[in-house]
C-alpha atoms as a PDB file:
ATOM      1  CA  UNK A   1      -4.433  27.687  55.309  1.00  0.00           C
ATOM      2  CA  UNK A   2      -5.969  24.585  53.921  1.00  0.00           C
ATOM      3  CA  UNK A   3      -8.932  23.966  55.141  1.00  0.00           C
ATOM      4  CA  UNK A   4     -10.104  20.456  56.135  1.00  0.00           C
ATOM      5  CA  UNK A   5     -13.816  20.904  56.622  1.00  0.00           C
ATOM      6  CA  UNK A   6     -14.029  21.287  52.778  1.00  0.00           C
ATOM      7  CA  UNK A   7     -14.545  18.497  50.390  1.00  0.00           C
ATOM      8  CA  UNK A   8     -12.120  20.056  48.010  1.00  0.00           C
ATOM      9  CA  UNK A   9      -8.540  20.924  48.694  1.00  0.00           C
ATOM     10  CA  UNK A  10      -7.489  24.284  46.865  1.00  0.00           C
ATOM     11  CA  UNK A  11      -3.647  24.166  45.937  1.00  0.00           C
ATOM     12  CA  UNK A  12      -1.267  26.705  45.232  1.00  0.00           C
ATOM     13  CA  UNK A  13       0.676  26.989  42.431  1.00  0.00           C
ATOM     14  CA  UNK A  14       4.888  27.765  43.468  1.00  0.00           C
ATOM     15  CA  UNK A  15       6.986  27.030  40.299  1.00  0.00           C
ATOM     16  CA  UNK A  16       7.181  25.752  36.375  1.00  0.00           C
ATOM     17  CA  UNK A  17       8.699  22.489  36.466  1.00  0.00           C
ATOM     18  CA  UNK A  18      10.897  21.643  33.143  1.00  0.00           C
ATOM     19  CA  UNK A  19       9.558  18.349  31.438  1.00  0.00           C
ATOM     20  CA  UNK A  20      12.524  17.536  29.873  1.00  0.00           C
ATOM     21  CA  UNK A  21      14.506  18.061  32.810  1.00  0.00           C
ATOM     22  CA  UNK A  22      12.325  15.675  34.943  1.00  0.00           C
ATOM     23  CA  UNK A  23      12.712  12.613  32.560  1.00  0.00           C
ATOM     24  CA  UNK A  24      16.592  13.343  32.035  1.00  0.00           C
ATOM     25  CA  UNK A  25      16.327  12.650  36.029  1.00  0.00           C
ATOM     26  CA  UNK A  26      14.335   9.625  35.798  1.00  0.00           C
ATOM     27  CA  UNK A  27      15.737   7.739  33.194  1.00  0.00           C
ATOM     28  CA  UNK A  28      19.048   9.002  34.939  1.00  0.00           C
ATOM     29  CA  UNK A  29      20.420   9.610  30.976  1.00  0.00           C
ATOM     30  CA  UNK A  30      23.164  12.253  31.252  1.00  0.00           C
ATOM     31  CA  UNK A  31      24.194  14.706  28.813  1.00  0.00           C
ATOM     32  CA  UNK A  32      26.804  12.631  26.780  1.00  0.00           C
ATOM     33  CA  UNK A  33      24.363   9.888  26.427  1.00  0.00           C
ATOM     34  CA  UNK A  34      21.911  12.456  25.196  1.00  0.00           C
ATOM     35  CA  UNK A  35      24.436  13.303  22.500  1.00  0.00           C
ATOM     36  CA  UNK A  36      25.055   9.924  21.227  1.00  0.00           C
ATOM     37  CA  UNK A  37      21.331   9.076  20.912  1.00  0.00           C
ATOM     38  CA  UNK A  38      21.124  12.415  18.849  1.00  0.00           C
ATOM     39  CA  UNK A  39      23.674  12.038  16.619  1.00  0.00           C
ATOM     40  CA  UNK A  40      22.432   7.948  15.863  1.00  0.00           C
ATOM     41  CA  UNK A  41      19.053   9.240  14.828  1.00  0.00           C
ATOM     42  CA  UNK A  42      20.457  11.528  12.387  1.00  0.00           C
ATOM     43  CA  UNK A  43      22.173   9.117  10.925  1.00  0.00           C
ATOM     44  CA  UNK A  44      19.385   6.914  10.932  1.00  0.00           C
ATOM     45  CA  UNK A  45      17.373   9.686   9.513  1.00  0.00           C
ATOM     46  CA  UNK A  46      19.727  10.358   6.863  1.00  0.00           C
ATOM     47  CA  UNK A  47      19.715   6.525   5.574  1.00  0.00           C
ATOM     48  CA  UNK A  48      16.474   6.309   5.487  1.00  0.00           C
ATOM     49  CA  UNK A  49      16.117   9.420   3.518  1.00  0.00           C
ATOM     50  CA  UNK A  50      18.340   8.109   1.040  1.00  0.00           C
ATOM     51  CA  UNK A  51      16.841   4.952   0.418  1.00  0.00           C
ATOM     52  CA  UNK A  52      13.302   7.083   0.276  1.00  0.00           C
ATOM     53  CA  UNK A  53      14.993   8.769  -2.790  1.00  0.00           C
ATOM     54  CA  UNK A  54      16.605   5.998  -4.148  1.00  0.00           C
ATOM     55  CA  UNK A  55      12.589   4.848  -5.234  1.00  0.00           C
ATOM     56  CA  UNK A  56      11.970   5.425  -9.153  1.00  0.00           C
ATOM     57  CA  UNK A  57       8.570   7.528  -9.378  1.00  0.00           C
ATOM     58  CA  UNK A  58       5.618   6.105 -10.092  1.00  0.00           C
ATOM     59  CA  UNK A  59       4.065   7.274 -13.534  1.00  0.00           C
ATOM     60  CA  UNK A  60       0.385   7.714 -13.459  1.00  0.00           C
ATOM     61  CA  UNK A  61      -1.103   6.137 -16.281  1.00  0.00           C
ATOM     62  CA  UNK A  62      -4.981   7.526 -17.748  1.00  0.00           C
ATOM     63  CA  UNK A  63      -8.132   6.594 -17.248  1.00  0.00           C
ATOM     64  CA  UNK A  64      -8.996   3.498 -18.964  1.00  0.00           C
ATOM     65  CA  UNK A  65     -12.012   3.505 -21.470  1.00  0.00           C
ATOM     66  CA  UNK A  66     -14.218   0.478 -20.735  1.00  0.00           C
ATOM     67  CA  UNK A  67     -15.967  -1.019 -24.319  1.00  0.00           C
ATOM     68  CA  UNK A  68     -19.737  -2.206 -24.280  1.00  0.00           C
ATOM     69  CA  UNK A  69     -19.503  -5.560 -24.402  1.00  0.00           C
ATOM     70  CA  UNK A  70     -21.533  -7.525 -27.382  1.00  0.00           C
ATOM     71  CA  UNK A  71     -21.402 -11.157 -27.579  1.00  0.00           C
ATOM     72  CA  UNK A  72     -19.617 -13.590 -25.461  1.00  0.00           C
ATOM     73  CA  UNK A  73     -16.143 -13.656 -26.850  1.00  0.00           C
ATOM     74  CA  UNK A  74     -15.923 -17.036 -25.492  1.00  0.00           C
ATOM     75  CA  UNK A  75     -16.977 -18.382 -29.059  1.00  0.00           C
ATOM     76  CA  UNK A  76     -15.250 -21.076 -30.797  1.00  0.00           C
ATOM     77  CA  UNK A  77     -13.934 -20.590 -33.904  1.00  0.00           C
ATOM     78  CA  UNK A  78     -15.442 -22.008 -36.849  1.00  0.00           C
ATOM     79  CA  UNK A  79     -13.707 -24.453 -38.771  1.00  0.00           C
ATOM     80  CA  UNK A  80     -14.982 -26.665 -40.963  1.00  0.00           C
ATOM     81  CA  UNK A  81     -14.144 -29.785 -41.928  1.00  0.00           C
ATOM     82  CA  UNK A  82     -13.742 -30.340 -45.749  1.00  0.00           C
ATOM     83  CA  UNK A  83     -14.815 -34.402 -47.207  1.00  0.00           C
ATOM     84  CA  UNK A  84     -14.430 -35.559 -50.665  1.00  0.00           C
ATOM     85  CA  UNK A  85     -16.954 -35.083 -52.834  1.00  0.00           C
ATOM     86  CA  UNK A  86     -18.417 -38.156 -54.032  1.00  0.00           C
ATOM     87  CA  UNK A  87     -19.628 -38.009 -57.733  1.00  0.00           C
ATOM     88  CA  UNK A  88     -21.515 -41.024 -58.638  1.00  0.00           C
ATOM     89  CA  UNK A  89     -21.962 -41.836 -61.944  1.00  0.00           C
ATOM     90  CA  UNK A  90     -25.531 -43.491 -62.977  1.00  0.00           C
ATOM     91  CA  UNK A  91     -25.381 -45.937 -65.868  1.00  0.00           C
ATOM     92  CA  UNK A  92     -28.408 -46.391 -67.961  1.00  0.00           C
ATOM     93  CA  UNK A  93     -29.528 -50.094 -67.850  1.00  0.00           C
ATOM     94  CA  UNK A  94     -30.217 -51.385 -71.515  1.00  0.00           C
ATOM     95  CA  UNK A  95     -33.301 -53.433 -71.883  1.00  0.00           C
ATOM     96  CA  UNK A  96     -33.223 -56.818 -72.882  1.00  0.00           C
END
């Protein structure tokens, strides 16, 4: 008996109910379809797995060492620009 003058209604349990049973029933997918579905996920799952080992490994490469930096390496070169030498001669002026 249930009763009504309760606020809470105490159920009993009767039976296990198989999930996978119930949505097979509502998604009305019989057993052949349920087959097919199976065997095109395999064979999705074994492309997939192929073209996961097609994929060259990656080679991990060191830590890098970081140098203190100096100067500004932004420097110009130096160049310099080479001009003829000029020799001028001085005459001695004789006196008259």
């Amino acid at each position: 008996k249930v009763s009504f003058l309760n606020k809470y209604f105490i159920f009993k349990k009767v039976r296990d109910v198989n999930a996978e049973e119930v949505e097979k029933i509502q998604l009305n997918i019989s057993s052949e379809a349920e087959e097919e579905v199976s065997k095109t996920n395999k064979a999705l799952a074994e492309v997939v797995s192929k073209a996961q080992s097609d994929k060259p490994k990656v080679k991990k490469l060191g830590k890098m060492k970081l140098k203190k930096a100096t100067k500004a390496t932004t420097k110009k070169p130096k160049m310099r620009i080479k001009r003829p030498k000029i020799k001028i001669k001085t005459v001695p002026k004789d006196e008259d």
